[in-house]
C-alpha atoms as a PDB file:
ATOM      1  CA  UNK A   1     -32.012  24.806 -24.731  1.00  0.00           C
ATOM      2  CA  UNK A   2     -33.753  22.096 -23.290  1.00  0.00           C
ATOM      3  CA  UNK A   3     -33.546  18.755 -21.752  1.00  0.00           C
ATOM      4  CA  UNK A   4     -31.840  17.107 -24.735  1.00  0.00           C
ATOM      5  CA  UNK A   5     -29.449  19.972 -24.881  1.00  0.00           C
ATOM      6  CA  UNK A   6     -28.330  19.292 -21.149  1.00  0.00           C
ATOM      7  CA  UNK A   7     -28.401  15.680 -20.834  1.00  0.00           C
ATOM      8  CA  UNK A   8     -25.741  15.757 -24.410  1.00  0.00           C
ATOM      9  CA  UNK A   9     -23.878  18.277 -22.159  1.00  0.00           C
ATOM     10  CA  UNK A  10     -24.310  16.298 -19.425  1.00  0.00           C
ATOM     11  CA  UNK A  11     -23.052  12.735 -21.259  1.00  0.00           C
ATOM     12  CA  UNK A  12     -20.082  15.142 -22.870  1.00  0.00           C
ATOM     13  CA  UNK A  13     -19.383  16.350 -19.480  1.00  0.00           C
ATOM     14  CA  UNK A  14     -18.833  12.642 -17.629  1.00  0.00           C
ATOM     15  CA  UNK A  15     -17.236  11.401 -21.439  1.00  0.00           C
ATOM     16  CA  UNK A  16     -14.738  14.059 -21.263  1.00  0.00           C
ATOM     17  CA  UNK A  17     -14.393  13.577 -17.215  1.00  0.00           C
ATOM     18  CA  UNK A  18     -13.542   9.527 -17.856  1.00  0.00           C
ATOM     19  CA  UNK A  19     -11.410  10.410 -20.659  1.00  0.00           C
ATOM     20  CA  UNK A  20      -8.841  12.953 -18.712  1.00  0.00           C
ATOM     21  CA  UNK A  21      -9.928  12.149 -14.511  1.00  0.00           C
ATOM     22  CA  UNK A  22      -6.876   9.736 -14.517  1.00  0.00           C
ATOM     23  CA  UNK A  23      -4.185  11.806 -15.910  1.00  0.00           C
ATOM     24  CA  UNK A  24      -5.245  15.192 -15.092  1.00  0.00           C
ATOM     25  CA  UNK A  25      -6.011  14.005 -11.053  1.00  0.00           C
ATOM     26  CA  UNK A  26      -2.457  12.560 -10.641  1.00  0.00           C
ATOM     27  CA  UNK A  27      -0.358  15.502 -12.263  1.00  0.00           C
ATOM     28  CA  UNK A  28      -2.307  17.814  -9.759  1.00  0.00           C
ATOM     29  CA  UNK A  29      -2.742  15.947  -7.142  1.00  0.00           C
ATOM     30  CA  UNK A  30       1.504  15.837  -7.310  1.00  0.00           C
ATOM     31  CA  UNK A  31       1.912  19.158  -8.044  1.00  0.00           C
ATOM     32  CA  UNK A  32      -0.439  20.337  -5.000  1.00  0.00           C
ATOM     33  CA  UNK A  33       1.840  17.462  -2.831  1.00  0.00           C
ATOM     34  CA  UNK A  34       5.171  19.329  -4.031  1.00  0.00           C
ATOM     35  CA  UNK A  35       3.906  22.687  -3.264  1.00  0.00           C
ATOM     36  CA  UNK A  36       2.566  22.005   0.123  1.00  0.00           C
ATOM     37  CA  UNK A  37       5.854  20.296   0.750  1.00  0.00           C
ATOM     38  CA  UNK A  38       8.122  22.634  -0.307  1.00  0.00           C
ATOM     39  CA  UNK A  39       5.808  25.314   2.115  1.00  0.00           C
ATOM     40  CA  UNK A  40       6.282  23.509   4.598  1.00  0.00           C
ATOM     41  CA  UNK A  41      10.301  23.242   4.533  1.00  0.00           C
ATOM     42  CA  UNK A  42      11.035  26.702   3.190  1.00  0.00           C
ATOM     43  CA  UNK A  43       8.805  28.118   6.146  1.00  0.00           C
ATOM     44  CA  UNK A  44       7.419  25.804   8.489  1.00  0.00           C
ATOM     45  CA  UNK A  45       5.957  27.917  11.533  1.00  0.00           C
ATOM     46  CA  UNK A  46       3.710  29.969   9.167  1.00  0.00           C
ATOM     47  CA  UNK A  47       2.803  27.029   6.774  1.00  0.00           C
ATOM     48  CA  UNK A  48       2.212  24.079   8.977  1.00  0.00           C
ATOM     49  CA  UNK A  49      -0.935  24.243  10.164  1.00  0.00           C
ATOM     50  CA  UNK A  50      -2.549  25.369   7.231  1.00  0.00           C
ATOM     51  CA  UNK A  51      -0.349  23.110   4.593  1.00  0.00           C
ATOM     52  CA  UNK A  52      -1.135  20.206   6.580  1.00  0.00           C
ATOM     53  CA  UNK A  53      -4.583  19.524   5.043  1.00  0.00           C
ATOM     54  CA  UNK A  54      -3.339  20.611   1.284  1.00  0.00           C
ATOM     55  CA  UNK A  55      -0.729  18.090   1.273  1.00  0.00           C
ATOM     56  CA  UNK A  56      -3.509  15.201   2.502  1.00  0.00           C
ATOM     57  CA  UNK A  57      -6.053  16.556  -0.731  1.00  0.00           C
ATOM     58  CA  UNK A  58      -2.886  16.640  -2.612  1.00  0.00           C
ATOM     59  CA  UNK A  59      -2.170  12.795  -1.452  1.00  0.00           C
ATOM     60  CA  UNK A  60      -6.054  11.564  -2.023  1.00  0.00           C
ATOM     61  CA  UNK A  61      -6.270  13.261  -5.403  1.00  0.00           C
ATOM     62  CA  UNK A  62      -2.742  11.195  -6.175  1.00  0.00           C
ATOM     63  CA  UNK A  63      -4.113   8.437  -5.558  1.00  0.00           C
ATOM     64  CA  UNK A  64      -7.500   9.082  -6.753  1.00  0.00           C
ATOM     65  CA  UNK A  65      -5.874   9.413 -10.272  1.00  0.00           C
ATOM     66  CA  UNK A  66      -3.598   6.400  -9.855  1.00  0.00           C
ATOM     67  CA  UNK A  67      -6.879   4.177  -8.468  1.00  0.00           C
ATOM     68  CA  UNK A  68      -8.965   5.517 -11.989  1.00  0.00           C
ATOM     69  CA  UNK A  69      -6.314   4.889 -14.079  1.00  0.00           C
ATOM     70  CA  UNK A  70      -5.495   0.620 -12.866  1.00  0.00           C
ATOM     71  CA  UNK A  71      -9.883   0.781 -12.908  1.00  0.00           C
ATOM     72  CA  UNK A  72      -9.659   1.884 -16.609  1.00  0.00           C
ATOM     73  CA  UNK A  73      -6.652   0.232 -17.703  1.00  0.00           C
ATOM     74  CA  UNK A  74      -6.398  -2.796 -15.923  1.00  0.00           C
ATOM     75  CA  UNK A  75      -2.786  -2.154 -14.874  1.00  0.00           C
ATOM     76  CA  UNK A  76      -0.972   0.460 -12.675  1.00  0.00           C
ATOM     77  CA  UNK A  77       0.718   3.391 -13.861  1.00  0.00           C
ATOM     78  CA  UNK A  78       3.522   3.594 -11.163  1.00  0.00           C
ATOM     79  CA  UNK A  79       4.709   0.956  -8.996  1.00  0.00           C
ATOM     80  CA  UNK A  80       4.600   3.319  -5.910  1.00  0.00           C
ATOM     81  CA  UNK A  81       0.697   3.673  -6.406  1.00  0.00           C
ATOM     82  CA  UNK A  82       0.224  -0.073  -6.374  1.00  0.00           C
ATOM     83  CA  UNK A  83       2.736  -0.756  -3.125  1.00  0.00           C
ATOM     84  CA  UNK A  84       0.556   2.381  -1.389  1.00  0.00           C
ATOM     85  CA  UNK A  85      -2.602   0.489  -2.282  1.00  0.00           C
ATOM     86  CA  UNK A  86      -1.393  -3.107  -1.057  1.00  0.00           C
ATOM     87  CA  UNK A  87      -0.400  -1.602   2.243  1.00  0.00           C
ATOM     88  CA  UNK A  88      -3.038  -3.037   5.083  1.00  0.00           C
ATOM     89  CA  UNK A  89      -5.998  -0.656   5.134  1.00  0.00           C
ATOM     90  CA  UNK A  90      -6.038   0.195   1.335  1.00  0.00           C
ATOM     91  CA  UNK A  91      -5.596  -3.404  -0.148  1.00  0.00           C
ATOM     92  CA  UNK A  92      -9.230  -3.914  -0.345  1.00  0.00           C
ATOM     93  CA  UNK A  93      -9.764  -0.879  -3.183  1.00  0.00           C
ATOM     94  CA  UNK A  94      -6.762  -2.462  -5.656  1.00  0.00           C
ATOM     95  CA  UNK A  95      -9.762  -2.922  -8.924  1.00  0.00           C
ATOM     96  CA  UNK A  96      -9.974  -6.336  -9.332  1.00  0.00           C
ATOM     97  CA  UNK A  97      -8.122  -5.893 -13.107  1.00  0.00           C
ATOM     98  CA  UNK A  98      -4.870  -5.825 -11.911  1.00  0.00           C
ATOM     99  CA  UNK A  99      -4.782  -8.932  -9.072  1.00  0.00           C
ATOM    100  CA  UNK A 100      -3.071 -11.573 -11.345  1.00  0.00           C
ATOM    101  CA  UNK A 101      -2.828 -13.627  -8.246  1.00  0.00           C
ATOM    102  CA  UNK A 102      -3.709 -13.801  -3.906  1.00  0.00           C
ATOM    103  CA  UNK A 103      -0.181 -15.002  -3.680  1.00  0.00           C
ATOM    104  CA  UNK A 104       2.211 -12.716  -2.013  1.00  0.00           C
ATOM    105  CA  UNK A 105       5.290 -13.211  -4.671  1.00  0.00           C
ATOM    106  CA  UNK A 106       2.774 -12.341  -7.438  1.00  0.00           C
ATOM    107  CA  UNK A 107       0.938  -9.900  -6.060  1.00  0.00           C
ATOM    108  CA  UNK A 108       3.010  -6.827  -6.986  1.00  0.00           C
ATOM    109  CA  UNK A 109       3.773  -7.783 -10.917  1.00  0.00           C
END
């Protein structure tokens, strides 16, 4: 095993990490939302504090997956993503593939 074996692994590694990021980030990113939610109804004084920070990671890796996936396909894959992202302090990391105009009518197509 040596250097060519781990830079193949290495290019396999980030190939297959392109190929699924996108999908496989927003179906856990929602499912660790949804459980940290559903903590923090059934039984918020024990789970509030601690569920607090899983639902934000669960949130960011959301989004994470959403952002990858208009970066790599030039469009979004849910309209809530893109609203999220056009909100005030995220509007600046929309990819540049999916403005179609600066216009406020167009921007959400």
């Amino acid at each position: 095993m040596g250097l060519i074996w781990i830079a193949a692994v290495a290019a396999l590694a980030a190939l297959l990490l392109w190929w699924a990021f996108p999908t496989l980030a927003r179906i856990a990113g929602f499912l660790l939302a949804i459980d940290s939610l559903l903590a923090i109804v059934l039984a918020p004084a024990r789970s509030i504090p601690g569920k607090l920070p899983w639902l934000a990671l669960g949130l960011a890796v959301w989004l994470a997956g959403h952002w990858a996936y208009a970066f790599k396909h030039g469009a979004w894959a849910s309209p809530i993503a893109l609203r999220i992202f056009a909100l005030p302090g995220l509007h600046w990391m929309i990819p540049r593939a999916t403005l179609i105009h600066f216009d406020d009518r167009d921007y959400y197509r």
